[in-house]
C-alpha atoms as a PDB file:
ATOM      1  CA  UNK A   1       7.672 -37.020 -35.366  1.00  0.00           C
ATOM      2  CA  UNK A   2      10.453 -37.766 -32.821  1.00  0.00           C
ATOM      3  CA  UNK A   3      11.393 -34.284 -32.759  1.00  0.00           C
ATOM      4  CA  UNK A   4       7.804 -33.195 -31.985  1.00  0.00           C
ATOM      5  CA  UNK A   5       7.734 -36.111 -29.203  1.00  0.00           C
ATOM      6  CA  UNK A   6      10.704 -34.239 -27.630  1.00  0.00           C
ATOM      7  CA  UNK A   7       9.499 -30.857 -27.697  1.00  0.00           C
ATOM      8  CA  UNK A   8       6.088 -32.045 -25.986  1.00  0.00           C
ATOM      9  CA  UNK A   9       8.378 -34.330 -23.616  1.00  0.00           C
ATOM     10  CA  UNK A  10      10.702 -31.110 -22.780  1.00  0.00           C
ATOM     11  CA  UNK A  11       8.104 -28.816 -22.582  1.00  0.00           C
ATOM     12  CA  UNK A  12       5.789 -30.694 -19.895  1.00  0.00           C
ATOM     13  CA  UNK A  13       9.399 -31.673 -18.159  1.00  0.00           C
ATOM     14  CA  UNK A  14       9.554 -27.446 -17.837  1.00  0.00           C
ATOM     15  CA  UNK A  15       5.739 -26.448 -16.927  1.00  0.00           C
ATOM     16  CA  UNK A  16       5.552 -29.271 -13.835  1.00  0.00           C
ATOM     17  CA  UNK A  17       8.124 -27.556 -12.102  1.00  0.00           C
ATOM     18  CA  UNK A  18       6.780 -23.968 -12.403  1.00  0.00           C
ATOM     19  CA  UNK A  19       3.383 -25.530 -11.401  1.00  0.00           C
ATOM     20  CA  UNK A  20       4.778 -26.675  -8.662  1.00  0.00           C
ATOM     21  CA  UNK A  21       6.135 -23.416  -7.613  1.00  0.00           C
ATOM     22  CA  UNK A  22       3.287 -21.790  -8.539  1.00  0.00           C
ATOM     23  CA  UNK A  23       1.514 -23.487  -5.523  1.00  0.00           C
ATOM     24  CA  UNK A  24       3.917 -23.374  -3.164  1.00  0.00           C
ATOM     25  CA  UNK A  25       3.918 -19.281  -3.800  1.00  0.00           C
ATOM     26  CA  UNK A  26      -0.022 -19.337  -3.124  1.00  0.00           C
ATOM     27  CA  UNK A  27       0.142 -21.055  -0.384  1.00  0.00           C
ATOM     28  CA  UNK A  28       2.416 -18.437   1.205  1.00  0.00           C
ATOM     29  CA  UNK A  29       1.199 -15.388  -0.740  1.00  0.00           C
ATOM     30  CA  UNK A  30      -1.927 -15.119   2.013  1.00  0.00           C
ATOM     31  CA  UNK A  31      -0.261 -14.561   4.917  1.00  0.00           C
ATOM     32  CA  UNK A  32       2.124 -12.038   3.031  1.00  0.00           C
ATOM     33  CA  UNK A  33      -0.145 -10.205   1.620  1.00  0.00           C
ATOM     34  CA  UNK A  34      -2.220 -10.131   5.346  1.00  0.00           C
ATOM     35  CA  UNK A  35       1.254  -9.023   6.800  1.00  0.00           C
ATOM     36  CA  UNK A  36       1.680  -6.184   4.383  1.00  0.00           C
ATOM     37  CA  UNK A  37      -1.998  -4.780   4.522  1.00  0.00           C
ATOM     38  CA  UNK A  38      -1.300  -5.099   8.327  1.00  0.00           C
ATOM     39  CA  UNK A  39       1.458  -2.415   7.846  1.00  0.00           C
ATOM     40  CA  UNK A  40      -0.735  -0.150   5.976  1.00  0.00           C
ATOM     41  CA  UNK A  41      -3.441  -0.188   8.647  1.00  0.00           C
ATOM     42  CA  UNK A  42      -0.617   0.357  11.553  1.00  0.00           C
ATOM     43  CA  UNK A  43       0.250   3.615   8.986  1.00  0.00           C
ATOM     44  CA  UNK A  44      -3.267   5.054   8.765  1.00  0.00           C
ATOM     45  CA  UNK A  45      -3.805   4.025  12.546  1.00  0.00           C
ATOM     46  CA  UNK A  46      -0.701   6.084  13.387  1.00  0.00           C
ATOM     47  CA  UNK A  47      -1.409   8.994  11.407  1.00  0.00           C
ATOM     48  CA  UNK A  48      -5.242   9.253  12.814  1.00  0.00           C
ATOM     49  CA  UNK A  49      -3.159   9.045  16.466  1.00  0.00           C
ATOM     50  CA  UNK A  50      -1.231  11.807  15.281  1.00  0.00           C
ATOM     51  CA  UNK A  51       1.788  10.207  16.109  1.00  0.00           C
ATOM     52  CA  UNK A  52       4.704  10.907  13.400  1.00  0.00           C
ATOM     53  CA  UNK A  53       7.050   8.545  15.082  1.00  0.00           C
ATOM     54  CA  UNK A  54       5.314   5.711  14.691  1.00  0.00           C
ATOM     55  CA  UNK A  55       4.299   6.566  10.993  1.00  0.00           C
ATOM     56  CA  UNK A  56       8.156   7.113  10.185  1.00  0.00           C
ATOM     57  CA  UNK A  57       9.113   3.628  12.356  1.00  0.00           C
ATOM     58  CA  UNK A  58       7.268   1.614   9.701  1.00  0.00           C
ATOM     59  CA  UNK A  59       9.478   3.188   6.700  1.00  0.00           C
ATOM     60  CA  UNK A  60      13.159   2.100   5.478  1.00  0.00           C
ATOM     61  CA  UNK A  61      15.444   5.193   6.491  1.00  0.00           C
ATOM     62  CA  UNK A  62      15.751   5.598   2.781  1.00  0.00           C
ATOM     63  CA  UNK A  63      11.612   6.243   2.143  1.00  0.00           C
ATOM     64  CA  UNK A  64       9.914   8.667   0.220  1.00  0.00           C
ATOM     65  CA  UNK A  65       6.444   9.954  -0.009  1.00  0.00           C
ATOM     66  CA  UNK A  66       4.769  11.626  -2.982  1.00  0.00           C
ATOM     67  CA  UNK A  67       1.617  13.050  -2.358  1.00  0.00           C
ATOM     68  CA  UNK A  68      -0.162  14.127  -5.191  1.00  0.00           C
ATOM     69  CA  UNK A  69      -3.595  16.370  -5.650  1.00  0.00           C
ATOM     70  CA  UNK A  70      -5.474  16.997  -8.745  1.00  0.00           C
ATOM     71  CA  UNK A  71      -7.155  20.423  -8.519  1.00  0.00           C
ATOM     72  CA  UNK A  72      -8.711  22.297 -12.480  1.00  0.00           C
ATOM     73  CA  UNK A  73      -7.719  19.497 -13.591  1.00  0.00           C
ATOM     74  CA  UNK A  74      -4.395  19.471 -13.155  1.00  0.00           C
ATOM     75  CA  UNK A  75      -2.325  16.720 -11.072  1.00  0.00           C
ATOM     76  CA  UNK A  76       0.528  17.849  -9.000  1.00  0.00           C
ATOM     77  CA  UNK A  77       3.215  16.307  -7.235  1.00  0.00           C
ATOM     78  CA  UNK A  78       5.431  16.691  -4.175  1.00  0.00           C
ATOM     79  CA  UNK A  79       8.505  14.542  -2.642  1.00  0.00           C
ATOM     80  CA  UNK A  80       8.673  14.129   1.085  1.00  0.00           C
ATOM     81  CA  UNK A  81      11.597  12.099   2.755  1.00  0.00           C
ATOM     82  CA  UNK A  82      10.996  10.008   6.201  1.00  0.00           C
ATOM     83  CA  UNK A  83      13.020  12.823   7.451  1.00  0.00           C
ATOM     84  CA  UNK A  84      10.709  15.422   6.649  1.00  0.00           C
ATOM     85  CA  UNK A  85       7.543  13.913   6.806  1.00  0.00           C
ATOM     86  CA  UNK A  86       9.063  12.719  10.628  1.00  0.00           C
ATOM     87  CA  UNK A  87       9.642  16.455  11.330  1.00  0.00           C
ATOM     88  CA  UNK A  88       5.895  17.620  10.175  1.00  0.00           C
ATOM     89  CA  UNK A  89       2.953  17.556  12.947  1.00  0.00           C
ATOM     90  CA  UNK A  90      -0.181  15.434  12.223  1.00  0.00           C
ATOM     91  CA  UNK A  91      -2.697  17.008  14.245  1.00  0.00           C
ATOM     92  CA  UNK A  92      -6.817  16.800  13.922  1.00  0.00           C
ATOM     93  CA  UNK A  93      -6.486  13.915  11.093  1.00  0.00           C
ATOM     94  CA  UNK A  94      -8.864  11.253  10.616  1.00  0.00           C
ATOM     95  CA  UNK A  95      -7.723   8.846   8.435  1.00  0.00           C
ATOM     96  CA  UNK A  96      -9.738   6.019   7.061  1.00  0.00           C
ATOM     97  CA  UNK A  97      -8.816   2.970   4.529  1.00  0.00           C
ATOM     98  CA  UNK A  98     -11.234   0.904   3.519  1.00  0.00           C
ATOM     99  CA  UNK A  99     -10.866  -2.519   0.182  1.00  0.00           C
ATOM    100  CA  UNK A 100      -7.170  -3.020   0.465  1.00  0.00           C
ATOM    101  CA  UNK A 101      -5.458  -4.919  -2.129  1.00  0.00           C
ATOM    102  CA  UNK A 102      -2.141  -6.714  -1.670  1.00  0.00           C
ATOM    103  CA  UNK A 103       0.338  -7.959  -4.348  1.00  0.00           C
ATOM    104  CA  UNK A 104       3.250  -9.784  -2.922  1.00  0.00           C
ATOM    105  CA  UNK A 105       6.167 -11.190  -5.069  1.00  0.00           C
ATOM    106  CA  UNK A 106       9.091 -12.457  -3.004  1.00  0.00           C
ATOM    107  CA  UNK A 107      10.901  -9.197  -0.711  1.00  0.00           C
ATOM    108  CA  UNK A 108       8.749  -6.859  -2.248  1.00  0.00           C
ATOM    109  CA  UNK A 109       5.041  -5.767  -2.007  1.00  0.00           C
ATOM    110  CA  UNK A 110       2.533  -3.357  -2.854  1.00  0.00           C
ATOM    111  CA  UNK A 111      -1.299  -2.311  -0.956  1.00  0.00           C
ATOM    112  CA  UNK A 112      -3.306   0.040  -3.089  1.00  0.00           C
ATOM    113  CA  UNK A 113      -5.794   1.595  -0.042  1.00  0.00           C
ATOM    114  CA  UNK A 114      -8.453   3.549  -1.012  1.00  0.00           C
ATOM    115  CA  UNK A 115      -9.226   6.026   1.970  1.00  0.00           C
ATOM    116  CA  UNK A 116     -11.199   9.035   2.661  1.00  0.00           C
ATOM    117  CA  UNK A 117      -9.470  11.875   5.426  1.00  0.00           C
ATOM    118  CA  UNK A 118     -11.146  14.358   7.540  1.00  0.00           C
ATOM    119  CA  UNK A 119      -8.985  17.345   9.862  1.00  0.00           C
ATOM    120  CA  UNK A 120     -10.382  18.500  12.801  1.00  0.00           C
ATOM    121  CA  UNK A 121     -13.712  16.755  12.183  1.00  0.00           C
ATOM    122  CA  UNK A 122     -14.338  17.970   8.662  1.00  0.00           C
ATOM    123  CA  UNK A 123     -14.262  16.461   5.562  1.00  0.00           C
ATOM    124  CA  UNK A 124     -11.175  17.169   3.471  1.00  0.00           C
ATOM    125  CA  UNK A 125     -10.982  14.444   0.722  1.00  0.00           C
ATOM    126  CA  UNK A 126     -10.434  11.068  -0.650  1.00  0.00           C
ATOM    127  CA  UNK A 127      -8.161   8.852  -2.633  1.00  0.00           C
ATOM    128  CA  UNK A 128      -5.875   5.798  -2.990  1.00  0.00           C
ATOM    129  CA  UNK A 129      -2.753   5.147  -0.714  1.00  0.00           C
ATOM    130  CA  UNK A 130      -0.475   3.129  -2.678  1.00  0.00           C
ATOM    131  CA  UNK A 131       2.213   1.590  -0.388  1.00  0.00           C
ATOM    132  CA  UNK A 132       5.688  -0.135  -1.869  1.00  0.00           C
ATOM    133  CA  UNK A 133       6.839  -2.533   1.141  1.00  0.00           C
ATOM    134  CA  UNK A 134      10.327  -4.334   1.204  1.00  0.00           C
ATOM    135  CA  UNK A 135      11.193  -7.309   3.458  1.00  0.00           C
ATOM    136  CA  UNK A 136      13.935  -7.016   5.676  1.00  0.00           C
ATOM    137  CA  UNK A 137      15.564  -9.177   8.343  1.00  0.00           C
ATOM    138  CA  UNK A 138      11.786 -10.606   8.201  1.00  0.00           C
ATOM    139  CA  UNK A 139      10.040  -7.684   8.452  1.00  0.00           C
ATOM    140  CA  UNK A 140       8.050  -5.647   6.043  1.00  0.00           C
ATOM    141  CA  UNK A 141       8.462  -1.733   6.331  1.00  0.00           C
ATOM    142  CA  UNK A 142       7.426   0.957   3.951  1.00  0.00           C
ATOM    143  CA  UNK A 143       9.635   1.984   1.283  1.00  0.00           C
ATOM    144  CA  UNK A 144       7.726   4.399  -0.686  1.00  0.00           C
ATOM    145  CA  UNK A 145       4.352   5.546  -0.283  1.00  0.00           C
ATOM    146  CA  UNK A 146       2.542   7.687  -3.083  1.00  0.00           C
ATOM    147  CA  UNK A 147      -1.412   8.726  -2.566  1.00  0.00           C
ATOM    148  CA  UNK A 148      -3.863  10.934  -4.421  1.00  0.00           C
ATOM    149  CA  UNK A 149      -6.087  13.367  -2.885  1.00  0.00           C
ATOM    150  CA  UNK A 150      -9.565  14.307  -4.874  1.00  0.00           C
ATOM    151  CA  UNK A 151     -12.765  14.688  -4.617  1.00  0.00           C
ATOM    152  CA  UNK A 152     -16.105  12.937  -5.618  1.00  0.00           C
ATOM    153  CA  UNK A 153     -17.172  11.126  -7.383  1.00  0.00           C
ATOM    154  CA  UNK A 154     -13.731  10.671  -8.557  1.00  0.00           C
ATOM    155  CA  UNK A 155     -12.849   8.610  -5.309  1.00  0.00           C
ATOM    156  CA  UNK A 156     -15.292   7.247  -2.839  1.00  0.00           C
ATOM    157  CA  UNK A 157     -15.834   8.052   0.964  1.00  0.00           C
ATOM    158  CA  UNK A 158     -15.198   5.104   3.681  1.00  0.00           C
ATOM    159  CA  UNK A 159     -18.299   2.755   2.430  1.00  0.00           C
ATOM    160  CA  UNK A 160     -19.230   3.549   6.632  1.00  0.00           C
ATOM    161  CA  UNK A 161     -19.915   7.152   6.267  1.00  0.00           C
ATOM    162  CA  UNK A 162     -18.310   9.197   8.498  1.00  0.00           C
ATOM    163  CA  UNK A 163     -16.213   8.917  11.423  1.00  0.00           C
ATOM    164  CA  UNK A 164     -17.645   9.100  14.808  1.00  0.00           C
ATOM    165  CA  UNK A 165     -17.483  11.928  16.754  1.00  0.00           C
ATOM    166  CA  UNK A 166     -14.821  11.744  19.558  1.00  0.00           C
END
């Protein structure tokens, strides 16, 4: 009996501290994970600009991109560095996210950002952008970025329909 009276006495001793860090990590986990979708929107707002430089600003020097496409039913894969991807035009791209979800644990995040794209006015496809974020000298930047690009109905378009014309 005592030894069951210690176990219960140990084991609520251990769970009120997690529960209190439990909700002092909620408390901050809204503004972090606002913070991190606000990078993600800053990346798709770049890239509809056009302008590479400010795409690449938001990524770690060390970032890479793998954009994948599923075409016959077949996925692919490609690996682009900040480097590269800084040295590629992005011209005629519209560029859409729409439903962002955050998950924030500590220096590192993740935003899975469904989006649809359009060049030059027309529709190209849709997808999820999945970015990995790290925190740095209090800042979060883009460490890896992965996204699929497909077709209907296997991703939706922006719930707004299309973009307006410019």
């Amino acid at each position: 009996m005592r030894t069951s009276l210690a176990i219960a006495v140990a084991i609520a001793l251990i769970s009120v501290p997690h529960r209190e860090a439990t909700a002092q990590t909620s408390t901050k986990a809204p503004n972090a994970r606002t913070a991190v979708i606000a990078v993600a929107d800053s990346a798709l707002a770049a890239i509809t600009r056009g302008d590479v430089v400010a795409f690449t600003d938001l990524m770690v020097p060390e970032a890479v991109m793998f954009p994948t496409s599923t075409r016959d039913g077949v996925t692919v894969y490609r690996v682009r560095t900040r480097e590269a991807q800084r040295n590629a035009p992005m011209t005629g791209i519209i560029e859409r996210g729409f439903a962002p979800q955050a998950m924030v644990s500590g220096g590192v995040a993740m935003v899975w950002y469904p989006y649809d794209l359009y060049v030059n006015g027309a529709w190209s496809h849709c997808g999820a952008d999945v970015f990995t974020l790290v925190k740095s000298a209090d800042r979060w930047r883009i460490a890896s970025m992965a996204w699929s690009a497909e077709q209907p109905p296997v991703c939706e378009k922006h719930p707004a329909g299309p973009p307006l014309k410019r």
